[in-house]
Protein backbone atom coordinates (compact mmCIF):
# COMPACT_ATOMS: atom_id res chain seq x y z
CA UNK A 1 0.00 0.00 0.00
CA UNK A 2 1.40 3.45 -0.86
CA UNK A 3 1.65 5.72 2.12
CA UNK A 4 0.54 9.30 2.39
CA UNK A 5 3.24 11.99 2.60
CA UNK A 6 2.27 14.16 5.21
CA UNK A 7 4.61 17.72 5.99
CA UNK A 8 4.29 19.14 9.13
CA UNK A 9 4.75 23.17 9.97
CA UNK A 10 4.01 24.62 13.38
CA UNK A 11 6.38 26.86 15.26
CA UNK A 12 6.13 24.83 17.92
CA UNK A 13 8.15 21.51 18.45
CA UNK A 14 6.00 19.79 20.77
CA UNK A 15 3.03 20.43 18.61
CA UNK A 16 4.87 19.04 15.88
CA UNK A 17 5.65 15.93 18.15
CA UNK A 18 2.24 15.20 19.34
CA UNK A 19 1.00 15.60 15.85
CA UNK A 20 3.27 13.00 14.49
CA UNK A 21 2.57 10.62 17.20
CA UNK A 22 -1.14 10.68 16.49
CA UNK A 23 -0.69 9.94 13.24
CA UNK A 24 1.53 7.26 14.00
CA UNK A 25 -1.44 5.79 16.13
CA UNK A 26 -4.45 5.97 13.39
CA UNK A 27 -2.29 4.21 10.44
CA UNK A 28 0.86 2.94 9.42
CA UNK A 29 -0.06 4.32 5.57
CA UNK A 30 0.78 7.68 7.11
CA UNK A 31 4.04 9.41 7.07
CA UNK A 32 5.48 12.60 7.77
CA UNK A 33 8.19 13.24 5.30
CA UNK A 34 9.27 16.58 6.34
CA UNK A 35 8.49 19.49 9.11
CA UNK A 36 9.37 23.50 9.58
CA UNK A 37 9.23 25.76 12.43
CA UNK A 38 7.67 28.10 10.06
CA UNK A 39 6.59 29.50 6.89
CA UNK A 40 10.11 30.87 5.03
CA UNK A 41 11.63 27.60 5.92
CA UNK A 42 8.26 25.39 4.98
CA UNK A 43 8.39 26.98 1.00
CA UNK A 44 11.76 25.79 0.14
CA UNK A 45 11.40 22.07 1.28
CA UNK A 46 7.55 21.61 0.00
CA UNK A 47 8.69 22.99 -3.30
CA UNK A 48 11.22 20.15 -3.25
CA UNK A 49 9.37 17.48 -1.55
CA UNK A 50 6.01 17.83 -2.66
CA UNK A 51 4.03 16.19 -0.24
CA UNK A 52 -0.02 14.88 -0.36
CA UNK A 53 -0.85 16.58 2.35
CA UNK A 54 0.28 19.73 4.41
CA UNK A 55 -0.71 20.17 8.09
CA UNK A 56 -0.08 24.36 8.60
CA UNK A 57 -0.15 26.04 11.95
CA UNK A 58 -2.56 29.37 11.07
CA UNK A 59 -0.68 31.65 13.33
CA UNK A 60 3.33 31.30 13.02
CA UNK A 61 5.34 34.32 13.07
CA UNK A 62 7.11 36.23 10.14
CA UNK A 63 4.84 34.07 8.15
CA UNK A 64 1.88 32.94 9.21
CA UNK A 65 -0.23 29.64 7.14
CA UNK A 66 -2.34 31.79 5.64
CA UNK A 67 0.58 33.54 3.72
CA UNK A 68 2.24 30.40 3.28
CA UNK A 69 -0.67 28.66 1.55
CA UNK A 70 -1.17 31.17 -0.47
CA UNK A 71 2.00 31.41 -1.80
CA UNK A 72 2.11 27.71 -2.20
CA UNK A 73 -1.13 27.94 -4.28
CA UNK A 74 -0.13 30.20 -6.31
CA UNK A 75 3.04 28.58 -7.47
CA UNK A 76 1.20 25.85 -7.89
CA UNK A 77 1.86 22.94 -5.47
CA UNK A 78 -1.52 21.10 -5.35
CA UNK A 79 -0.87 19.04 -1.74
CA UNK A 80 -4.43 19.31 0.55
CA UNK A 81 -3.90 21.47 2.82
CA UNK A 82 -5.55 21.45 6.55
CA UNK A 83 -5.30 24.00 9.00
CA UNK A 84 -4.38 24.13 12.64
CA UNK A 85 -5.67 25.97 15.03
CA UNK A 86 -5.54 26.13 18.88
CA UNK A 87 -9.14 28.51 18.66
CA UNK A 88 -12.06 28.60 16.22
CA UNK A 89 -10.02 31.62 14.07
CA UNK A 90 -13.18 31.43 11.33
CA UNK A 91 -11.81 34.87 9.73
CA UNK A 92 -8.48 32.70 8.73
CA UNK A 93 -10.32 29.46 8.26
CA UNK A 94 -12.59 31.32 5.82
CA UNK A 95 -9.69 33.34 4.11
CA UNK A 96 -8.52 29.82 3.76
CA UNK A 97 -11.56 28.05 2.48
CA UNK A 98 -11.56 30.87 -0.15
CA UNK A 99 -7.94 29.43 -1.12
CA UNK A 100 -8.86 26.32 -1.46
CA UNK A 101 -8.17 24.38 2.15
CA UNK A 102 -9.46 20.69 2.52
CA UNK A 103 -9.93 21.26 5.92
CA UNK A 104 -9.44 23.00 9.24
CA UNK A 105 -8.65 20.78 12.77
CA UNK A 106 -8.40 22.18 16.00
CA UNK A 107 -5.33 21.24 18.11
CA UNK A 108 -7.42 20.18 21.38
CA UNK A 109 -9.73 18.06 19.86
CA UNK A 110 -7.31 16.14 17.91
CA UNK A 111 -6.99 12.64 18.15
CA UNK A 112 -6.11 9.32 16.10
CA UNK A 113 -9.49 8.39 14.98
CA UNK A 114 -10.20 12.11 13.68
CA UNK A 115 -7.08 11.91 11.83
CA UNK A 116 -7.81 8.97 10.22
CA UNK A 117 -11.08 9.52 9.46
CA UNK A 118 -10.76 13.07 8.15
CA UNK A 119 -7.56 12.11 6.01
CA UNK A 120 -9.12 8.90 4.19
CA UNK A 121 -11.81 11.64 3.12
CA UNK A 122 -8.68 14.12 2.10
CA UNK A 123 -7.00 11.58 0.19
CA UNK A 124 -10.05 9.49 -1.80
CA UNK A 125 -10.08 13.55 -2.98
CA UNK A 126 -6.85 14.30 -3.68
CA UNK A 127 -6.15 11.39 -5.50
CA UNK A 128 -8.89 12.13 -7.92
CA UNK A 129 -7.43 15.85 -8.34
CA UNK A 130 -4.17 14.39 -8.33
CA UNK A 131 -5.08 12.36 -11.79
CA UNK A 132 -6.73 15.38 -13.04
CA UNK A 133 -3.66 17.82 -12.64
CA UNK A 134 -1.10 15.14 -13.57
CA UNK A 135 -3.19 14.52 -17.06
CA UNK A 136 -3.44 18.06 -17.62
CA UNK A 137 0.14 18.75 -16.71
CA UNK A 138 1.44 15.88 -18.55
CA UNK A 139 -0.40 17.13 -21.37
CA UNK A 140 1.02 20.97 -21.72
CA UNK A 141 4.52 19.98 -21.03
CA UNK A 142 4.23 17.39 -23.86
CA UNK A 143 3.14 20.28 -26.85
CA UNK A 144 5.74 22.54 -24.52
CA UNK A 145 8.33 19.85 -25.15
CA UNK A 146 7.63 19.70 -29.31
CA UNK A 147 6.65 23.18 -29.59
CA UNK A 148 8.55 24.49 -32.28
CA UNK A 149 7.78 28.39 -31.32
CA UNK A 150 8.21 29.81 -27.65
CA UNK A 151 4.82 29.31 -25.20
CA UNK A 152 2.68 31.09 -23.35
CA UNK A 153 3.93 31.71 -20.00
CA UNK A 154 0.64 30.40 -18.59
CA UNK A 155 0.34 27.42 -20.45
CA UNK A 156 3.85 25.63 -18.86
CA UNK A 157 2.25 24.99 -15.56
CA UNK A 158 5.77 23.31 -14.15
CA UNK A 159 7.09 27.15 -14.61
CA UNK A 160 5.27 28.59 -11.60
CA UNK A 161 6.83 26.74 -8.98
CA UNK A 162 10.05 28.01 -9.40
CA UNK A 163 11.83 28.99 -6.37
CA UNK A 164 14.05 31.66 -6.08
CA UNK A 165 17.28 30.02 -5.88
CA UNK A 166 16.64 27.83 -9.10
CA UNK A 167 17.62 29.60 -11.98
CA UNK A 168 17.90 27.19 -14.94
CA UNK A 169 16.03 24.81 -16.32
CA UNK A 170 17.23 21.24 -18.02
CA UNK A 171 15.24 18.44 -19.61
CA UNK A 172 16.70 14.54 -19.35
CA UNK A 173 15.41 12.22 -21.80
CA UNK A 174 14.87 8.16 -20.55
CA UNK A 175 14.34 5.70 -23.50
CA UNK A 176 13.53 1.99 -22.30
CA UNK A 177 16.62 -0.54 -23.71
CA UNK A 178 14.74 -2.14 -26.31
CA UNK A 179 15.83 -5.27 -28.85
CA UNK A 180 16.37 -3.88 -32.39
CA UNK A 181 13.72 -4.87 -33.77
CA UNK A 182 13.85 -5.77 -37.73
CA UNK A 183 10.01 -5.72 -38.79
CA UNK A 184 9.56 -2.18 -36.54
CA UNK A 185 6.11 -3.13 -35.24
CA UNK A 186 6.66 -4.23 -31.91
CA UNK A 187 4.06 -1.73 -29.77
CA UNK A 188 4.78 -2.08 -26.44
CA UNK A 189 3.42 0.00 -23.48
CA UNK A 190 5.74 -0.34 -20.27
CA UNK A 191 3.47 1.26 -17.27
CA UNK A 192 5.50 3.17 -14.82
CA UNK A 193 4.21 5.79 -11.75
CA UNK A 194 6.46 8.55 -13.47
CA UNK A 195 4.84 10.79 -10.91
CA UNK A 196 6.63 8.91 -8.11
CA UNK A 197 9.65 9.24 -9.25
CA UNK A 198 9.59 13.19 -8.87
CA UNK A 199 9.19 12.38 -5.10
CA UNK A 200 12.94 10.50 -5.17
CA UNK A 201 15.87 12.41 -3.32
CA UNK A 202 18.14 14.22 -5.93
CA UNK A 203 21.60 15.86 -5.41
CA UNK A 204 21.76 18.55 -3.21
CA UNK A 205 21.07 21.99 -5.86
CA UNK A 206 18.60 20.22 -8.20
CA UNK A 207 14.93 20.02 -8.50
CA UNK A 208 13.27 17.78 -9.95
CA UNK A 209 9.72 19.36 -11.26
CA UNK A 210 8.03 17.10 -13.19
CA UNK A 211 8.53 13.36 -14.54
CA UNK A 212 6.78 12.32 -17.85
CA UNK A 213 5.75 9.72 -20.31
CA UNK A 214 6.42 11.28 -23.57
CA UNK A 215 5.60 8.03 -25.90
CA UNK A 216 5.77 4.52 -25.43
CA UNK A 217 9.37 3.30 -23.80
CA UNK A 218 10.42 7.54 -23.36
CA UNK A 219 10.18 9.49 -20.56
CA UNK A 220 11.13 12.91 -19.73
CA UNK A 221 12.20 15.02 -16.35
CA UNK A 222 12.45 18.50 -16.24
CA UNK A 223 14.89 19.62 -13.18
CA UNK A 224 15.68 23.45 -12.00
CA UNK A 225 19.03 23.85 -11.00
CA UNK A 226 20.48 25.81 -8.40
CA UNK A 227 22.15 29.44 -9.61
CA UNK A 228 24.87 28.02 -7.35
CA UNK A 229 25.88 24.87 -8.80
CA UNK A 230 28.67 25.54 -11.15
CA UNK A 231 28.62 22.46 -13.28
CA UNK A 232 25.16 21.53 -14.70
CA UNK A 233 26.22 18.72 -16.64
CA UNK A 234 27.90 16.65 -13.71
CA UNK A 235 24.54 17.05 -11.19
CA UNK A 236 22.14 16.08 -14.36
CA UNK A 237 24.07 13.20 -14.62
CA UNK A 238 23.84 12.07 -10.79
CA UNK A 239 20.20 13.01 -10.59
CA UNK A 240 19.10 11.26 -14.39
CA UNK A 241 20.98 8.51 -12.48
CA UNK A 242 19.25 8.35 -9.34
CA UNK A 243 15.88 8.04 -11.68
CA UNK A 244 17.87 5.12 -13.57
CA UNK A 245 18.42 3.04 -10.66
CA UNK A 246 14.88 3.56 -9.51
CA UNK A 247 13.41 2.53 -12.88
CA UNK A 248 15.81 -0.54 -13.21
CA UNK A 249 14.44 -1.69 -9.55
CA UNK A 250 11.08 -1.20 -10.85
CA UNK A 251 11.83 -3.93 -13.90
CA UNK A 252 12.27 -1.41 -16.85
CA UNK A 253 16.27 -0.82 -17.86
CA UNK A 254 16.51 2.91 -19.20
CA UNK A 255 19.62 4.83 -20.75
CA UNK A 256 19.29 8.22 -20.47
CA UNK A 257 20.32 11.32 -22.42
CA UNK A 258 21.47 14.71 -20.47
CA UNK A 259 22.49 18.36 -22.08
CA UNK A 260 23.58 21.74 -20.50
CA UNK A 261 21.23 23.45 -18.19
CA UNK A 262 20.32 26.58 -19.57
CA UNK A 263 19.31 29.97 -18.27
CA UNK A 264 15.67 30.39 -19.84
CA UNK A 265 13.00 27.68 -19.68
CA UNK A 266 11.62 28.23 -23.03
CA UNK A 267 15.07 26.83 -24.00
CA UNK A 268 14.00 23.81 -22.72
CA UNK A 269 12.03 22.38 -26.10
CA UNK A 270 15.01 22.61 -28.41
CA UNK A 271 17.27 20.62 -25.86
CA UNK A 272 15.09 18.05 -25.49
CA UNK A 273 14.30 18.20 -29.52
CA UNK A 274 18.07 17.12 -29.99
CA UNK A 275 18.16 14.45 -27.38
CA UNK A 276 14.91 12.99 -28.44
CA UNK A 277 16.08 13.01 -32.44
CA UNK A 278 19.23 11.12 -31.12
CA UNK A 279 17.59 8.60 -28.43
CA UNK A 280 17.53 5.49 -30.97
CA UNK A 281 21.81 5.48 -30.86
CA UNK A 282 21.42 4.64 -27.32
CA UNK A 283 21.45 0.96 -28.69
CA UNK A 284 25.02 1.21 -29.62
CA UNK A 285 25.85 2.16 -26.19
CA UNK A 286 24.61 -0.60 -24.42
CA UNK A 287 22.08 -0.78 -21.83
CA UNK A 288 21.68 1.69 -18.52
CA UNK A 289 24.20 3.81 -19.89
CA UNK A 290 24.20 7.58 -19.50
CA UNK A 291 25.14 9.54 -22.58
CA UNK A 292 25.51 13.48 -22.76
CA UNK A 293 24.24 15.31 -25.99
CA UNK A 294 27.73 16.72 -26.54
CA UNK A 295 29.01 13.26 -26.59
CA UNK A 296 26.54 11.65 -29.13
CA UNK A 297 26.76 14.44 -31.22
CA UNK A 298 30.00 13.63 -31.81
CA UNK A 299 29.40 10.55 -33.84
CA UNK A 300 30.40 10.13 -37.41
CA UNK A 301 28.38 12.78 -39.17
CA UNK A 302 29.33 12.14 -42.90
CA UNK A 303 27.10 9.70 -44.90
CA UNK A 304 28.68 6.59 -45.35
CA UNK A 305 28.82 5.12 -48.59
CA UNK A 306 26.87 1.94 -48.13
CA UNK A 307 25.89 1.20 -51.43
CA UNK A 308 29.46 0.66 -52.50
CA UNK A 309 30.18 -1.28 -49.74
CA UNK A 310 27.28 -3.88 -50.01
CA UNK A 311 28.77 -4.00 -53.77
CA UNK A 312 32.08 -4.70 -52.50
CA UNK A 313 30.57 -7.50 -50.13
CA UNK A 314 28.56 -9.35 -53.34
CA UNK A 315 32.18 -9.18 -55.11
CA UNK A 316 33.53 -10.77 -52.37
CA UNK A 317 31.02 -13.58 -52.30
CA UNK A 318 31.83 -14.25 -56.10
CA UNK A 319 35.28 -14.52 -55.47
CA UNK A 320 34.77 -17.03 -53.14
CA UNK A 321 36.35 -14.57 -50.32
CA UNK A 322 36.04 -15.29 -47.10
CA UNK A 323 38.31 -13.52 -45.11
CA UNK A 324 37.55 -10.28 -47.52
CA UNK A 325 33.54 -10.89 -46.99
CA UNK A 326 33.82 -11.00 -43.68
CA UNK A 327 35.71 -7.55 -43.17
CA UNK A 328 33.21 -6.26 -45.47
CA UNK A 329 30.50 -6.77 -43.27
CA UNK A 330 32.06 -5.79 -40.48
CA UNK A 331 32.94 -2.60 -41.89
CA UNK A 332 29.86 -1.35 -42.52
CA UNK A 333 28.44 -2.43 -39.47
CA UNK A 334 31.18 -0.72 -37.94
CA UNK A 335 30.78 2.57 -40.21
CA UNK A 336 26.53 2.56 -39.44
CA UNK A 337 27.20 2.15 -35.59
CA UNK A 338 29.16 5.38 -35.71
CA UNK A 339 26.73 6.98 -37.33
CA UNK A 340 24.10 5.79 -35.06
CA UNK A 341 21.06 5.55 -37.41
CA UNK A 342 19.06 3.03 -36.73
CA UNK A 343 16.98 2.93 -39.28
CA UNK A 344 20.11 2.69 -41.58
CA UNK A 345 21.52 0.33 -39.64
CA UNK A 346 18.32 -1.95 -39.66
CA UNK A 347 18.08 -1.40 -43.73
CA UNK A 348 21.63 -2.46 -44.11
CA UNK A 349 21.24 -5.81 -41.98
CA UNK A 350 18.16 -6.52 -44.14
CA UNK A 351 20.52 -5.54 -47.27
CA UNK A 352 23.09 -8.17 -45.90
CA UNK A 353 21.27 -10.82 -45.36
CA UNK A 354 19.25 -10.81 -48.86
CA UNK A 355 22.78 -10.70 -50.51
CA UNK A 356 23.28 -13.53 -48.82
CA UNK A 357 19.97 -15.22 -49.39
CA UNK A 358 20.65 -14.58 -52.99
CA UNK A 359 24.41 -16.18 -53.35
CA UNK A 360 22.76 -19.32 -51.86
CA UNK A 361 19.85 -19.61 -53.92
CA UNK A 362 22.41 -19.00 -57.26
CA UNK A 363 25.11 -21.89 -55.57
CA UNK A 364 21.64 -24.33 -54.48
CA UNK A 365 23.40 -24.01 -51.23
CA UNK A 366 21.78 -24.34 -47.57
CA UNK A 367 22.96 -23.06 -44.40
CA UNK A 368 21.41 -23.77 -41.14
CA UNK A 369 21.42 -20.59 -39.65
CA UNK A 370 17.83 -18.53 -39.96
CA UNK A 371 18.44 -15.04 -42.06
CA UNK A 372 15.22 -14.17 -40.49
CA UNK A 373 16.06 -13.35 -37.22
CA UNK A 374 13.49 -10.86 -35.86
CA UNK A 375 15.77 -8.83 -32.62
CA UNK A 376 18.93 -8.35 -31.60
CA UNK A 377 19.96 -7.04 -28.32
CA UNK A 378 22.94 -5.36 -29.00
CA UNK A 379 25.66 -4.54 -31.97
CA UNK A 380 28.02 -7.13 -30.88
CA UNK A 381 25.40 -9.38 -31.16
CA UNK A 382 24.20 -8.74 -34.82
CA UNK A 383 28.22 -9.04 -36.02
CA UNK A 384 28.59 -12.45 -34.80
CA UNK A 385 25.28 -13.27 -36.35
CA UNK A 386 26.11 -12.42 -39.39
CA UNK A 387 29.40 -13.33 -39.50
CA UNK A 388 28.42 -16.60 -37.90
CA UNK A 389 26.00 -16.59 -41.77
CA UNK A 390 28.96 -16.04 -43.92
CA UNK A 391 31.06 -18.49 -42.17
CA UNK A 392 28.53 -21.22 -42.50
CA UNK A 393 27.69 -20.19 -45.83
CA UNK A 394 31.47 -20.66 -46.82
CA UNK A 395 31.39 -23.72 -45.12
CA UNK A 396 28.76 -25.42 -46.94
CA UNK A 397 30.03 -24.10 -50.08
CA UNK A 398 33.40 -25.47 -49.36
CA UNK A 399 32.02 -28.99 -48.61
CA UNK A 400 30.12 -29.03 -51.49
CA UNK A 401 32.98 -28.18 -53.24
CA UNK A 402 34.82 -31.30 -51.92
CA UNK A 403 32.34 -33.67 -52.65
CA UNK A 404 32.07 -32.61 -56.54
CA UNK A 405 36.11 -32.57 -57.13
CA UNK A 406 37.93 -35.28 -59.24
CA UNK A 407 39.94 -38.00 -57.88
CA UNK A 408 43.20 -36.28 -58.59
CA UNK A 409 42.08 -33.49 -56.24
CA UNK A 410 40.43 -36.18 -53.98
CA UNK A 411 43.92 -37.57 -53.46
CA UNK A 412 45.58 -34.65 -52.72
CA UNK A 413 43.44 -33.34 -50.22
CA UNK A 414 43.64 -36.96 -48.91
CA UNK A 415 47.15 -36.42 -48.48
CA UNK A 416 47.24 -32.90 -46.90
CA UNK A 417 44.75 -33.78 -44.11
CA UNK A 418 46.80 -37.03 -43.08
CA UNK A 419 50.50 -35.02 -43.30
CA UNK A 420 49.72 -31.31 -42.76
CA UNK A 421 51.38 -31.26 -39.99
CA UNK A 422 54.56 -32.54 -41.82
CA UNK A 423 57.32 -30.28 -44.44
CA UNK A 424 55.55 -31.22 -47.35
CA UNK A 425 55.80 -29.68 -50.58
CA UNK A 426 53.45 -29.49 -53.51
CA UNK A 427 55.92 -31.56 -55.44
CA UNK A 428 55.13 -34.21 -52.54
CA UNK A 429 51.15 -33.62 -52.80
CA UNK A 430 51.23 -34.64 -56.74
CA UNK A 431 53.32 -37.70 -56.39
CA UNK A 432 50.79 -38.58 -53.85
CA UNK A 433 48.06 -37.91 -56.42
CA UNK A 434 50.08 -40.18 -59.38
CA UNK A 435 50.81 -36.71 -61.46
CA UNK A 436 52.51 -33.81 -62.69
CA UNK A 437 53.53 -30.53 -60.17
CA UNK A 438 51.57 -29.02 -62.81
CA UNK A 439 48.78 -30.64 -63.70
CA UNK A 440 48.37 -30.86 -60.21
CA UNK A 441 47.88 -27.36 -59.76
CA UNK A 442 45.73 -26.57 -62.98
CA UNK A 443 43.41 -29.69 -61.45
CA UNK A 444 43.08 -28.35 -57.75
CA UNK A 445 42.33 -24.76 -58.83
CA UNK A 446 39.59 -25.88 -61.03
CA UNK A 447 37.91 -28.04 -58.51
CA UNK A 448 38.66 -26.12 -55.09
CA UNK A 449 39.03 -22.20 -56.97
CA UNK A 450 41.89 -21.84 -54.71
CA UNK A 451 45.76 -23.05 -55.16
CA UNK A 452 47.33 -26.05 -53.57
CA UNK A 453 49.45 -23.75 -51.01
CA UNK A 454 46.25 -21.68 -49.83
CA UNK A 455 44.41 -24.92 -49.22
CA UNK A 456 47.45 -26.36 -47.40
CA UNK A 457 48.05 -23.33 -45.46
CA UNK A 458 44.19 -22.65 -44.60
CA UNK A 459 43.89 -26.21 -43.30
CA UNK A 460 47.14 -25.34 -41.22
CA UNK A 461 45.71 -22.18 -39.66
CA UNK A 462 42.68 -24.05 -39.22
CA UNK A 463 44.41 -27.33 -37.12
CA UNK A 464 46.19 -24.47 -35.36
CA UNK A 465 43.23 -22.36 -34.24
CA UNK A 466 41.94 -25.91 -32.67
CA UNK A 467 44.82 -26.98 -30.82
CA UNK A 468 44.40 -22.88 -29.17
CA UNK A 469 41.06 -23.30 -28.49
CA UNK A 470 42.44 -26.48 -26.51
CA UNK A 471 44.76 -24.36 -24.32
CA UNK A 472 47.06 -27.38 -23.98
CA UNK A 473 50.02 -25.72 -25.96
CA UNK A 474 51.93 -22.99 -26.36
CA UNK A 475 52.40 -20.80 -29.69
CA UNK A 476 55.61 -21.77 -29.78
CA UNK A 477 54.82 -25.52 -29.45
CA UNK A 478 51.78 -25.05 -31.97
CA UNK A 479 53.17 -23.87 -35.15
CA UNK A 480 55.69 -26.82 -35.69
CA UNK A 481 53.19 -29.20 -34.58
CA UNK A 482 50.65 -27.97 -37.45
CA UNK A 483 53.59 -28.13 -40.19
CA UNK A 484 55.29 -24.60 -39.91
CA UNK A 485 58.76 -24.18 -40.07
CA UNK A 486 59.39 -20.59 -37.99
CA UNK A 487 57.41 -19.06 -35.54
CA UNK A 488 57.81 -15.79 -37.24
CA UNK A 489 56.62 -17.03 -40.86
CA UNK A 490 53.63 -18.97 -38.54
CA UNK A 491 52.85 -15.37 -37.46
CA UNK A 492 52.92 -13.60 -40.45
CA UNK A 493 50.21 -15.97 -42.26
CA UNK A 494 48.27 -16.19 -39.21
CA UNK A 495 47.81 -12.93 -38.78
CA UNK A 496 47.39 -12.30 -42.93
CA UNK A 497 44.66 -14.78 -42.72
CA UNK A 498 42.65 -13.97 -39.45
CA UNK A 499 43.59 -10.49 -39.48
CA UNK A 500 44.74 -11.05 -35.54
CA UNK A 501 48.84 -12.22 -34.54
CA UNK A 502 48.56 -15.84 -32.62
CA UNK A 503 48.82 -14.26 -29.46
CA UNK A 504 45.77 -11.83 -30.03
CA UNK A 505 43.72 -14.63 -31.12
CA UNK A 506 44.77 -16.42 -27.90
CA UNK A 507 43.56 -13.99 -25.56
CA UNK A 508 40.19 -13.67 -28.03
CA UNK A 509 39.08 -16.93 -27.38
């Protein structure tokens, strides 16, 4: 059960104390969050609390609770407000009933069952106010947020509240850590009490005002800052991350985006216009990660030539390319995350994998990897699917490959696979095979499209990168055991063919 948060102000402590031990007494769903020996001091901390309920003394000095509700009222803080009074004052109790009091109590007749009973019959009415402000707040700060031309004053209801001391104004855009999403019609709603999180403590200088759902998965804050604080940036950080780790308690894992305070609050819109055109990037980031505006920005801004790219990668695939395909890929996955487009980045994927779908319907080829998948959770996860589809495609093709060549080439491979790990030459691979150096080589390129050497040495790096994966060895143990004569010629193809040394690979794995 959610608890009422009561504030207390009466210039005198043991008034405050017997208060807050009657309320203790009629219900646990009751607690005082906050109390003031009087009126100046009450402003400040309501304005920054915002409680449901106010319990004011009517006669305080310097300022008395007529003066403060009004004040409160009129920058509008909509807790219920009930008076106290030690006499039947009904000038102030009307002046306050004029207001817009819930209700007046008088100090000697208090007592737990009065409390109770008059603050269930506050709060069944507050709550229904409370729903009716929040929608209509909610509401003008949204159009305030995507105006395009500056407001009327009166309209932004979150700029009356203001206190003093607060003298700029920031906005700090949440967006939910989603999959990507390739068919872009996943409509989800995740439900959240973004008016509860307004009520969290924040850094010492910072106010939170208001806590929104702009859209579906995208909430916004608004915060004042103190005139004090010198740097903005660092306390929007620490307070969009106090909302963070309340959100990510609640079951919803947010990444948030934070820019410069600045000095007027119809500055406010185009901030938040910037951060919100930028929010989809967040993906590359990773999730629950806090990303400044000046920081995203950043990102590559020149449009990368994808087109010629995604030619290069179909070249690649008709050259029977491998290694080559696979950089290409990665490259442009690499080139669209720095740009941070998603919707690029989502059309290239699809571009990728119909390439793909296309070699292997022209070779009558079939991999068991789906090109269909429907999310990915992060970048590092769509590389190694897709490289994880052009190695299998490969793979298959390969086989094929082997199970269509002619017995010379049969007999040769035969050969390599039983003494790879031997100084064998190709001289030594054709007498095996019952023929010519020669013929030998125009025979295994036209049934393998690669040379005897390349085969030899790809089957080498392959044996290699299995005895690694083992951990059982050293490098220097490996390369003679897989046929190599030097360690340094071992590194040099190794690295030419994986496009890592040995000992990078080793610490990959």
């Amino acid at each position: 059960m959610d608890k009422f948060r009561i504030f207390i102000v009466d210039d005198e402590w043991m008034a405050i104390e017997y208060l807050k031990a009657l309320l203790k007494e009629a219900s646990p769903a009751y607690e005082v969050v906050g109390e003031a020996f009087g009126g100046t001091f009450a402003y400040e901390q309501i304005c920054r609390i915002k409680p449901d309920i106010i319990f004011i003394d009517i006669q305080m000095p310097e300022m008395n609770g007529l003066e403060l509700t009004e004040k409160l009222f009129k920058n509008d803080i909509h807790s219920a407000v009930i008076f106290l009074t030690s006499y039947r004052d009904f000038d102030f109790i009307k002046k306050g009933m004029e207001l817009g009091i819930s209700s007046y109590m008088l100090k000697n007749e208090l007592t737990p069952e009065l409390l109770k009973r008059e603050l269930d019959k506050i709060m069944k009415e507050v709550e229904l106010e409370k729903k009716k402000n929040r929608m209509y707040t909610e509401y003008n700060i949204k159009n305030f947020l995507f105006s395009k031309t500056e407001q009327d004053e009166k309209k932004v209801s979150f700029n009356k509240s203001t206190p003093p001391s607060l003298e700029r104004y920031a906005a700090v855009l949440f967006t939910e850590d989603r999959p990507l999403y390739m068919d872009r019609e996943r409509l989800e709603y995740t439900l959240i009490d973004a008016a509860e999180l307004e009520k969290l403590d924040f850094p010492e200088g910072v106010l939170c005002r208001n806590v929104i759902q702009v859209e579906s998965g995208k909430w916004c804050a608004v915060f004042y800052i103190n005139a004090e604080v010198s740097d903005s940036m660092e306390i929007l950080r620490k307070a969009g991350k106090r909302i963070q780790i309340e959100m990510v308690k609640k079951g919803i894992s947010v990444t948030y985006l934070y820019d410069r305070a600045v000095s007027d609050i119809f500055m406010v819109p185009l901030s938040f216009q910037k951060m919100y055109a930028v929010c989809e990037c967040s993906f590359f980031y990773g999730k629950q990660s806090a990303l400044s505006l000046q920081d995203v920005e950043k990102r590559g801004k020149e449009e990368p030539e994808i087109d010629i790219q995604l030619a290069a990668f179909s070249y690649t695939l008709d050259e029977t390319d491998h290694l080559a395909a696979s950089y290409v890929v990665e490259k442009i996955l690499n080139v669209l995350e720095k740009q941070g487009k998603i919707s690029d980045y989502r059309k290239a994927i699809l571009e990728i994998t119909g390439i793909l779908r296309r070699y292997c319907e022209r070779q009558k080829i079939e991999i068991s990897a789906s090109m269909d998948k429907a999310q990915f959770e992060s970048p590092q996860e769509v590389k190694e699917y897709l490289g994880e589809l052009v190695t299998q495609m490969f793979k298959v093709l390969s086989e094929q490959k082997e199970g269509d060549f002619s017995p010379i080439v049969g007999l040769a491979v035969e050969y390599i696979k039983k003494n790879y790990h031997k100084n064998i030459s190709v001289q030594d691979i054709a007498a095996a095979a019952g023929v010519s150096e020669g013929h030998l080589r125009k025979c295994f390129k036209n049934g393998m499209d690669v040379t005897v050497v390349d085969y030899l040495t790809r089957y080498r790096i392959k044996k290699a990168k299995a005895l690694m994966k083992k951990r059982e060895y050293k490098i220097s143990e490996i390369y003679e055991m897989v046929g190599f004569t030097s360690s340094q010629y071992f590194s040099y193809v190794f690295k030419k063919t994986e496009g890592k040394t040995p000992s990078e690979y080793m610490k990959s794995i």
